[in-house]
PDB file of N, CA and C in Angstrom:
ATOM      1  N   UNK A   1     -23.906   6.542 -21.367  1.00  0.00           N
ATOM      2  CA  UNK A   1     -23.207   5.268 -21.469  1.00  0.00           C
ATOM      3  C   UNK A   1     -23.162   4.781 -22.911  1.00  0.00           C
ATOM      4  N   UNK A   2     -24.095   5.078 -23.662  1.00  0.00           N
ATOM      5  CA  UNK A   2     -24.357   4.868 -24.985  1.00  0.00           C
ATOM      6  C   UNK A   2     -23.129   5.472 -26.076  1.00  0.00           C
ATOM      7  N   UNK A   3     -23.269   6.666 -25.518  1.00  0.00           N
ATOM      8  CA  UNK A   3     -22.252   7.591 -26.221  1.00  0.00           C
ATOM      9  C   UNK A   3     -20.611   7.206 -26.081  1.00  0.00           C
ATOM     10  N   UNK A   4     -20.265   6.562 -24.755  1.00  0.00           N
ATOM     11  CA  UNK A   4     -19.286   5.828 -24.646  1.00  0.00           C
ATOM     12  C   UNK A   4     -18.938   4.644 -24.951  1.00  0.00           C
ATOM     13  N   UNK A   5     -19.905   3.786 -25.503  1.00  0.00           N
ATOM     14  CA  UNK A   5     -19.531   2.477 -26.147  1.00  0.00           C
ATOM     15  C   UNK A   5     -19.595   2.892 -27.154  1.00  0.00           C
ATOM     16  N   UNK A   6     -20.500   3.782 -27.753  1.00  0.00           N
ATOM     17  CA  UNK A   6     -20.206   3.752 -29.430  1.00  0.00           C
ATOM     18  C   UNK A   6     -18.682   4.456 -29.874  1.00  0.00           C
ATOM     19  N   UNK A   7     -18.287   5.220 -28.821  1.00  0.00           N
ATOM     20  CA  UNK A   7     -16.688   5.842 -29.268  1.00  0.00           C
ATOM     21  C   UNK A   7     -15.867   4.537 -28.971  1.00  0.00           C
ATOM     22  N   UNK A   8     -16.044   3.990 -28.067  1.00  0.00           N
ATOM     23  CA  UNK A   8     -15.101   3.072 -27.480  1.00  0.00           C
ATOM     24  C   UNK A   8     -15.200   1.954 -29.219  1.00  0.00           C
ATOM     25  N   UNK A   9     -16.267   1.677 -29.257  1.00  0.00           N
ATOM     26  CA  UNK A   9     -16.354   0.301 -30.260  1.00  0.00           C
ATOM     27  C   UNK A   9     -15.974   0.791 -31.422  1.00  0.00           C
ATOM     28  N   UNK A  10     -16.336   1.994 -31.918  1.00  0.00           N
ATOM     29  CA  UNK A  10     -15.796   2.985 -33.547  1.00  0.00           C
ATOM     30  C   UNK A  10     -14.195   2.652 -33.082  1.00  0.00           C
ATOM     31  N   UNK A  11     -13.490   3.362 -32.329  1.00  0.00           N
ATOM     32  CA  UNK A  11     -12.002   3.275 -31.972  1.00  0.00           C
ATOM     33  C   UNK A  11     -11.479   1.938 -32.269  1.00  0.00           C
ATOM     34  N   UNK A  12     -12.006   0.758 -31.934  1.00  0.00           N
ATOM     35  CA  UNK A  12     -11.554  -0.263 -32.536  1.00  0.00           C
ATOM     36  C   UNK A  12     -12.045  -0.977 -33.710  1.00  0.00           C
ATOM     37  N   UNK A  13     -12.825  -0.070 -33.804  1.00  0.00           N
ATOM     38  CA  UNK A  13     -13.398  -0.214 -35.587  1.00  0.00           C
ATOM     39  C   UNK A  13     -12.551  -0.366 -36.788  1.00  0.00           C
ATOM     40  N   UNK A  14     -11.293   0.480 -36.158  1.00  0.00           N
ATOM     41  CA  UNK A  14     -10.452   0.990 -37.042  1.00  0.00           C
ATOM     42  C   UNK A  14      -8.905  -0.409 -36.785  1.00  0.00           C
ATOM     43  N   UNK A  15      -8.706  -1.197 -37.907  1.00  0.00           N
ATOM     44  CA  UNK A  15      -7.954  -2.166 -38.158  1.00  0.00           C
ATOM     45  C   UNK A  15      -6.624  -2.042 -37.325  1.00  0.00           C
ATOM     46  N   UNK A  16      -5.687  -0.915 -37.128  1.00  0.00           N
ATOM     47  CA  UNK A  16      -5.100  -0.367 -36.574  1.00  0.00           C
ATOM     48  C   UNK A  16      -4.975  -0.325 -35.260  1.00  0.00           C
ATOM     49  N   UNK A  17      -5.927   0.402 -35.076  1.00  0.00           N
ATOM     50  CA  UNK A  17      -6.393   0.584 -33.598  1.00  0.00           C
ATOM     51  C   UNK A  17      -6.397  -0.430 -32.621  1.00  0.00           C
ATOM     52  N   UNK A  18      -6.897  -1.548 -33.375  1.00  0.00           N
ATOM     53  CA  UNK A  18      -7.304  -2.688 -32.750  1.00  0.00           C
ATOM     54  C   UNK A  18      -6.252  -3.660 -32.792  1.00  0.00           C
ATOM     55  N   UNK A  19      -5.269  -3.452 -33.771  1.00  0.00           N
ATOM     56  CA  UNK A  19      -3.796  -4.372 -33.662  1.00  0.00           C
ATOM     57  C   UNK A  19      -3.123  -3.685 -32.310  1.00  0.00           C
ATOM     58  N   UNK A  20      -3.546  -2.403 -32.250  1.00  0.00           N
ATOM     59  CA  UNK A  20      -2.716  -2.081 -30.915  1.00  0.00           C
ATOM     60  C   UNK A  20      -3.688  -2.363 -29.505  1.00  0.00           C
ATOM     61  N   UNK A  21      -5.023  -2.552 -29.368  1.00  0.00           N
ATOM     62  CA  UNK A  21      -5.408  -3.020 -28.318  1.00  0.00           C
ATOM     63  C   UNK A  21      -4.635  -4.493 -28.461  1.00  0.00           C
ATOM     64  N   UNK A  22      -4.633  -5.086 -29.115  1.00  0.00           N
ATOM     65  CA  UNK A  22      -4.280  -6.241 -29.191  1.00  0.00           C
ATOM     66  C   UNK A  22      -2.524  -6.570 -28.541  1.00  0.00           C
ATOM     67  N   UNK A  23      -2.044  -5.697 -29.307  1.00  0.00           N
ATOM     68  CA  UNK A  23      -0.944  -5.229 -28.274  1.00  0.00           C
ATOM     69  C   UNK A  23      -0.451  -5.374 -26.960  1.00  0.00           C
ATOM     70  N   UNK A  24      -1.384  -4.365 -26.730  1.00  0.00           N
ATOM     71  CA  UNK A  24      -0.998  -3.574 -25.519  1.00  0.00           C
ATOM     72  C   UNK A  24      -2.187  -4.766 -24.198  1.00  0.00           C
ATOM     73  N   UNK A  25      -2.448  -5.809 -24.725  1.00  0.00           N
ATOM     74  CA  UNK A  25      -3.441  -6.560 -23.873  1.00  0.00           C
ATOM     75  C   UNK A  25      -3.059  -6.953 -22.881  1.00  0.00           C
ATOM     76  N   UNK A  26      -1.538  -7.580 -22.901  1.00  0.00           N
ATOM     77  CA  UNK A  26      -0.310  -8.614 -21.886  1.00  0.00           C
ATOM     78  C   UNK A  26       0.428  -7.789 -21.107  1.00  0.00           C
ATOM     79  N   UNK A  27       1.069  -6.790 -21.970  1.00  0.00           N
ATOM     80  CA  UNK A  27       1.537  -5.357 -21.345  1.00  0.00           C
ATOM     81  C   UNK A  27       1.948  -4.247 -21.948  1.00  0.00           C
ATOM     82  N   UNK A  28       2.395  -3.363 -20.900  1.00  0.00           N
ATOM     83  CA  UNK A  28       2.359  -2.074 -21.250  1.00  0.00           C
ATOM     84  C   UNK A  28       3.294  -1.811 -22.493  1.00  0.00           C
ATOM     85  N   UNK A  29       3.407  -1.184 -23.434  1.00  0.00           N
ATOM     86  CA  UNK A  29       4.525  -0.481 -24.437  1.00  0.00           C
ATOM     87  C   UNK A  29       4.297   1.263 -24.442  1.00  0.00           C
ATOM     88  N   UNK A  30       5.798   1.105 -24.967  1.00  0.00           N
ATOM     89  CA  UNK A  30       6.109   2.525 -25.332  1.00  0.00           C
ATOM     90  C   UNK A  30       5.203   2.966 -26.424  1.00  0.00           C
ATOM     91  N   UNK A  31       5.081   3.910 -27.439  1.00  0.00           N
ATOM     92  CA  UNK A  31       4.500   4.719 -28.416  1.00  0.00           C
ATOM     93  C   UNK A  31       5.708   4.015 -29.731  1.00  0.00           C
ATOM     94  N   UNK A  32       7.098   4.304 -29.154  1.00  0.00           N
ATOM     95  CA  UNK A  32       7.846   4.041 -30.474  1.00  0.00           C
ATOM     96  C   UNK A  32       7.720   2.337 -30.477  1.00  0.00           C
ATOM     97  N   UNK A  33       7.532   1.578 -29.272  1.00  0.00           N
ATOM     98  CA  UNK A  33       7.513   0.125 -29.634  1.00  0.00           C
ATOM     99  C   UNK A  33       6.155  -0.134 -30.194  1.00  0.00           C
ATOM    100  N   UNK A  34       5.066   0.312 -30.116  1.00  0.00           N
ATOM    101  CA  UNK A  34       3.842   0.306 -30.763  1.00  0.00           C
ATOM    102  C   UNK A  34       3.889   0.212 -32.641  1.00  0.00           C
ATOM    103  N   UNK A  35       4.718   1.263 -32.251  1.00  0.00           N
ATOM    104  CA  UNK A  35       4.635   2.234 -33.940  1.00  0.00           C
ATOM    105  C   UNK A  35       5.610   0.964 -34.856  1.00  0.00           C
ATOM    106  N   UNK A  36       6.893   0.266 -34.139  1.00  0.00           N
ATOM    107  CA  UNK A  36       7.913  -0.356 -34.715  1.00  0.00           C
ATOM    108  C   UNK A  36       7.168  -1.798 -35.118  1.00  0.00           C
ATOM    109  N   UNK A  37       6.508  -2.366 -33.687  1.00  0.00           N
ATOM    110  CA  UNK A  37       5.716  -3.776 -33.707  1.00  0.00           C
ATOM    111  C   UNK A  37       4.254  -3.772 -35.124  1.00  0.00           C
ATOM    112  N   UNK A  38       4.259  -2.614 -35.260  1.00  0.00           N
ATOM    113  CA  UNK A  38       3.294  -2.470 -36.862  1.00  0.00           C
ATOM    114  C   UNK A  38       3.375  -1.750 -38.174  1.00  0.00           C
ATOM    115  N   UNK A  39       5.350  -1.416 -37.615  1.00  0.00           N
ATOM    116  CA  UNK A  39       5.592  -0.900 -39.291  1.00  0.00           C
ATOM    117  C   UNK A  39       5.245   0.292 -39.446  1.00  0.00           C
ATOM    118  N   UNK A  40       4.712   1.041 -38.574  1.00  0.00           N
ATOM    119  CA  UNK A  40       3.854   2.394 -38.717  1.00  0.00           C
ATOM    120  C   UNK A  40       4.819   3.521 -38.284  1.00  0.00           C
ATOM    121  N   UNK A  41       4.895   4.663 -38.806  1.00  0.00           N
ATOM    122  CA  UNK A  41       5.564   5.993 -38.405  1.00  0.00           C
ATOM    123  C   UNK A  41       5.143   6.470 -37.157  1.00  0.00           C
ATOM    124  N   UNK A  42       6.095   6.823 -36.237  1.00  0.00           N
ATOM    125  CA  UNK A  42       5.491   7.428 -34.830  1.00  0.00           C
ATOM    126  C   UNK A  42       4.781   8.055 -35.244  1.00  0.00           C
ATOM    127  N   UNK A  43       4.490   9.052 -35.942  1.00  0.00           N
ATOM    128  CA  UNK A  43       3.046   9.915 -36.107  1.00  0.00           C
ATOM    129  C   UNK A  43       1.832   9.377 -35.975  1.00  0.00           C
ATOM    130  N   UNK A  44       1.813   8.229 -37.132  1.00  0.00           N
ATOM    131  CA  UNK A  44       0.287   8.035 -37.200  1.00  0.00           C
ATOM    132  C   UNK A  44       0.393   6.882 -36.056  1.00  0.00           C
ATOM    133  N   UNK A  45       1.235   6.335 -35.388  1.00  0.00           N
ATOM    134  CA  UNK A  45       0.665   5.512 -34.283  1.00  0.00           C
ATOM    135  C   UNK A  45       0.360   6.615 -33.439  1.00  0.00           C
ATOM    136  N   UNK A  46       1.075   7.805 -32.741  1.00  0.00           N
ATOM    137  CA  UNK A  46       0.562   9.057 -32.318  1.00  0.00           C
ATOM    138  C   UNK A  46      -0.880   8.986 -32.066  1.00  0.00           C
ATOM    139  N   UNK A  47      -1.198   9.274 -33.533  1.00  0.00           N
ATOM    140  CA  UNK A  47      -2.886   9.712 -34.155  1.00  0.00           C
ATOM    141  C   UNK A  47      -3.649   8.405 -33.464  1.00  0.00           C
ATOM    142  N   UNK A  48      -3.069   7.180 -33.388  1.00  0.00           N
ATOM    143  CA  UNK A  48      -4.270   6.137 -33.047  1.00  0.00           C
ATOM    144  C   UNK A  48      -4.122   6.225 -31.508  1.00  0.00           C
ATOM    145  N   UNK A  49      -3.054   6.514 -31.156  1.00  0.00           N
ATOM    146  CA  UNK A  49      -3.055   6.143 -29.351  1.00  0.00           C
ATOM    147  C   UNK A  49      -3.535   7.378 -29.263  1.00  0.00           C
ATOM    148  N   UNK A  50      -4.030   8.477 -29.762  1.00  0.00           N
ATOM    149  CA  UNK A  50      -4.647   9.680 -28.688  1.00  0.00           C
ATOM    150  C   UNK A  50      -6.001   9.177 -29.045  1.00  0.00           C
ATOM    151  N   UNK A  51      -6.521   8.299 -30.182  1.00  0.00           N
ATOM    152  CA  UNK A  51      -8.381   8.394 -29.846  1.00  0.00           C
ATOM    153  C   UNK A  51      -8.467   7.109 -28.853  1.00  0.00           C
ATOM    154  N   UNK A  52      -7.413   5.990 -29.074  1.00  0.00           N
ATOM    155  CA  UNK A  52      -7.737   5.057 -28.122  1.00  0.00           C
ATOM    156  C   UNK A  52      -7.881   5.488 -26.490  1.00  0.00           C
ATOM    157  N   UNK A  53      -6.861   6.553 -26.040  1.00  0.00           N
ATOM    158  CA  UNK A  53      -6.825   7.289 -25.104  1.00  0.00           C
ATOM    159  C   UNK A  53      -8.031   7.799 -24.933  1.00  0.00           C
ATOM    160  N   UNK A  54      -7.993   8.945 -25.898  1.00  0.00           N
ATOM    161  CA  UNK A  54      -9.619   9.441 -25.677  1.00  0.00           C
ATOM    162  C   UNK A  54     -10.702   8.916 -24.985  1.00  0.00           C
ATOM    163  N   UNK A  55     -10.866   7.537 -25.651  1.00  0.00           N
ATOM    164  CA  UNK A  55     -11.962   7.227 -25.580  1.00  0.00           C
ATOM    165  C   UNK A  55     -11.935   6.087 -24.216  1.00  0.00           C
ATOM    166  N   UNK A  56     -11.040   6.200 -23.230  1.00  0.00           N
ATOM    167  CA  UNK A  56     -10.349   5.468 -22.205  1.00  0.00           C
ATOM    168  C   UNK A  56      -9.969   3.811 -22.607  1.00  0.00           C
ATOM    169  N   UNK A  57      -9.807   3.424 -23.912  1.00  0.00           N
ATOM    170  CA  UNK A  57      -9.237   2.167 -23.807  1.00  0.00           C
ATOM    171  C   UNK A  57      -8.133   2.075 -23.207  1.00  0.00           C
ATOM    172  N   UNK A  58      -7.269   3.140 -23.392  1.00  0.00           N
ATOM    173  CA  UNK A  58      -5.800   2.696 -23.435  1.00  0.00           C
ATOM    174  C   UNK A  58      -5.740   3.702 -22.194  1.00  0.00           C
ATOM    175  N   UNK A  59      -4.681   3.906 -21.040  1.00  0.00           N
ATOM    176  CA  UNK A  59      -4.355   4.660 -20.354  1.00  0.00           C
ATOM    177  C   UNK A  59      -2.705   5.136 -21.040  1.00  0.00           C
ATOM    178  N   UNK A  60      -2.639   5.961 -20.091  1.00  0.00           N
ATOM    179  CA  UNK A  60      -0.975   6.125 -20.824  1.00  0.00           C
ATOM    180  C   UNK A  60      -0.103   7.086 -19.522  1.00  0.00           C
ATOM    181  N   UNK A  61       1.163   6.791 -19.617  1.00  0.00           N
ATOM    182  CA  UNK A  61       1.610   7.243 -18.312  1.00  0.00           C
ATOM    183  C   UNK A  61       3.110   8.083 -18.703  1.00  0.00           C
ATOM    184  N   UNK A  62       3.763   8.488 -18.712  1.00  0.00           N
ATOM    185  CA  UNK A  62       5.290   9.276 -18.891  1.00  0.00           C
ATOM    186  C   UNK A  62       5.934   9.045 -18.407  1.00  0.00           C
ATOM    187  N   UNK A  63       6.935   8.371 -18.777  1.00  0.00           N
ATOM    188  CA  UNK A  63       8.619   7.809 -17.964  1.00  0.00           C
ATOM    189  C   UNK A  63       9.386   8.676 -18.939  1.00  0.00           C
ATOM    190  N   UNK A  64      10.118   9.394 -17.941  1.00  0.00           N
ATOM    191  CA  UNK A  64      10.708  10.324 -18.940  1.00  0.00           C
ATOM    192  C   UNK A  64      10.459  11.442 -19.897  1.00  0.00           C
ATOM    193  N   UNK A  65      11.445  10.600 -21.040  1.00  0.00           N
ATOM    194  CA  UNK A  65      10.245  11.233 -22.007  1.00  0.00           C
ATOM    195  C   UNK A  65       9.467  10.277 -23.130  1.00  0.00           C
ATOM    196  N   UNK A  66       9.550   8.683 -22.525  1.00  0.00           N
ATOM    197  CA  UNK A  66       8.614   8.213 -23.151  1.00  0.00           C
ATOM    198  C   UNK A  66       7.420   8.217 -22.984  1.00  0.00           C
ATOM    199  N   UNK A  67       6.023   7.690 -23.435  1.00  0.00           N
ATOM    200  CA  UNK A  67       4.675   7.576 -23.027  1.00  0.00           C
ATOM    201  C   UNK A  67       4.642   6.422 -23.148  1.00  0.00           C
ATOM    202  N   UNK A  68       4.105   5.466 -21.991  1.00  0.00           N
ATOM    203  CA  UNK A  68       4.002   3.640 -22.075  1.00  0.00           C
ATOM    204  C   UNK A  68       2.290   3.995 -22.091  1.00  0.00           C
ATOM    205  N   UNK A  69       1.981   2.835 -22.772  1.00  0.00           N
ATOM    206  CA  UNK A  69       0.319   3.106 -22.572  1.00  0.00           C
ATOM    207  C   UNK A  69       0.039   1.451 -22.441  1.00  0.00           C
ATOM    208  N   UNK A  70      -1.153   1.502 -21.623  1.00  0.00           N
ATOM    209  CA  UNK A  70      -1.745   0.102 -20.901  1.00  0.00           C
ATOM    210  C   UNK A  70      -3.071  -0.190 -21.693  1.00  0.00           C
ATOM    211  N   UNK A  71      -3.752  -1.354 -21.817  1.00  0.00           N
ATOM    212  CA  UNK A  71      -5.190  -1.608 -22.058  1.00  0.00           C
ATOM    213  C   UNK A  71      -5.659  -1.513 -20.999  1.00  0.00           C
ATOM    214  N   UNK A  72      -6.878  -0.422 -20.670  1.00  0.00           N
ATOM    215  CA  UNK A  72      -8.211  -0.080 -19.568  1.00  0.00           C
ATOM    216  C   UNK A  72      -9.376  -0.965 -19.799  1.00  0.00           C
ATOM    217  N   UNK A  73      -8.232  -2.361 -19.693  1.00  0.00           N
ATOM    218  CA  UNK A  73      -9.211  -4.223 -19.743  1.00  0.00           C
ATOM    219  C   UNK A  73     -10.546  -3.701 -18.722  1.00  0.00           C
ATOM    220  N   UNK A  74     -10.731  -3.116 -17.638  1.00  0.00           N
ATOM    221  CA  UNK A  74     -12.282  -3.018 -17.443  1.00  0.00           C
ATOM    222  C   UNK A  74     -13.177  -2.042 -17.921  1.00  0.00           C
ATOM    223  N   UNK A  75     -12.474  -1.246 -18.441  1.00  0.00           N
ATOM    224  CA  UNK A  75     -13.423  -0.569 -18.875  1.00  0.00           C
ATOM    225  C   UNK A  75     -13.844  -1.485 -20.476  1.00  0.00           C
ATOM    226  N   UNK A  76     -12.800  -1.943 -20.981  1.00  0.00           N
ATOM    227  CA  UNK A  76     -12.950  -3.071 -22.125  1.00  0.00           C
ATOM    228  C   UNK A  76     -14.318  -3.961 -21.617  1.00  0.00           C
ATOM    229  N   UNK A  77     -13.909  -4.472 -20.620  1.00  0.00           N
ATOM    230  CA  UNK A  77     -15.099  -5.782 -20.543  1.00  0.00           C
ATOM    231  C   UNK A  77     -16.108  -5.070 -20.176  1.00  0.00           C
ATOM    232  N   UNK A  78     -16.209  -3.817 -19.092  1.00  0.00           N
ATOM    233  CA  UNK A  78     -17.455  -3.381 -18.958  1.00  0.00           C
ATOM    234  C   UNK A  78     -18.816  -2.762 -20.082  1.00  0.00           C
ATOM    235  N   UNK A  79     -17.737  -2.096 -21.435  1.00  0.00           N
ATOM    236  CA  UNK A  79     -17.949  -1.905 -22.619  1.00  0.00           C
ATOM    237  C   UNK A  79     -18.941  -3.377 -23.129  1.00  0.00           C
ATOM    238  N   UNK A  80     -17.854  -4.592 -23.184  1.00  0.00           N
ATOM    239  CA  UNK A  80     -18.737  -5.739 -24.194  1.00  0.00           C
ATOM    240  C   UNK A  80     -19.981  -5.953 -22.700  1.00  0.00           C
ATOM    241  N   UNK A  81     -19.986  -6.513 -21.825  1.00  0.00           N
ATOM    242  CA  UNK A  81     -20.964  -6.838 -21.005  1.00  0.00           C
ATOM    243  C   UNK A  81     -21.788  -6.304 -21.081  1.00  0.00           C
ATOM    244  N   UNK A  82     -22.082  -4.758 -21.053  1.00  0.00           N
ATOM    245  CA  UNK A  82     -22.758  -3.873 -21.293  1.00  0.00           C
ATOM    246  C   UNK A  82     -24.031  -4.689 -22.884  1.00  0.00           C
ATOM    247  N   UNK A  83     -22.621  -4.496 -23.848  1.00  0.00           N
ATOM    248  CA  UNK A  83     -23.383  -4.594 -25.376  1.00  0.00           C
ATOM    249  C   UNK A  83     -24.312  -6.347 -25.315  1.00  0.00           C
ATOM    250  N   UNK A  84     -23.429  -6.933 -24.442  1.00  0.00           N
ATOM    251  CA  UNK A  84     -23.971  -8.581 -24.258  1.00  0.00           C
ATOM    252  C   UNK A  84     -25.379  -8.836 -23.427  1.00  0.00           C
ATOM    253  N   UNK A  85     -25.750  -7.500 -22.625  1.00  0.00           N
ATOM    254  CA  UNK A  85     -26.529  -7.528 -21.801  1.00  0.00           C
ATOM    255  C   UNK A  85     -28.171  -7.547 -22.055  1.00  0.00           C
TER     256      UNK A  85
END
């Protein structure tokens, strides 16, 4: 469990990362609306939604051929409760 909050909390360590949890909090977006809403090249938003993924903040699903990705809000709160505990 340890090993999973510390990836989870590093992942939003990163300034970036965390403009897109921030994001993606209300609802779901695409990858290219991610990348557009912060100025960023689909690539490196790419690079941040696969560790947020990784590390289960973000889920992500395929319409098409876009990828919409969601905030995994319980695993979020179960993460801080955890650290609050």
């Amino acid at each position: 469990m340890i090993d999973e909050q510390a990836r989870a909390f590093g992942a939003i360590g990163d300034a970036t990362r965390l403009r897109i949890v921030r994001l993606v909090r209300e609802r779901e977006m695409a990858g290219h609306e991610i990348a557009s809403a912060l100025g960023i090249s689909p690539a490196l938003a790419c690079h941040h939604l696969k560790e947020l993924v990784g590390c289960g903040l973000l889920s992500r699903r395929r319409i098409g051929r876009s990828k919409r990705y969601a905030l995994n809000r319980a695993l979020l709160e179960q993460h801080v409760r955890a650290l609050l505990a």
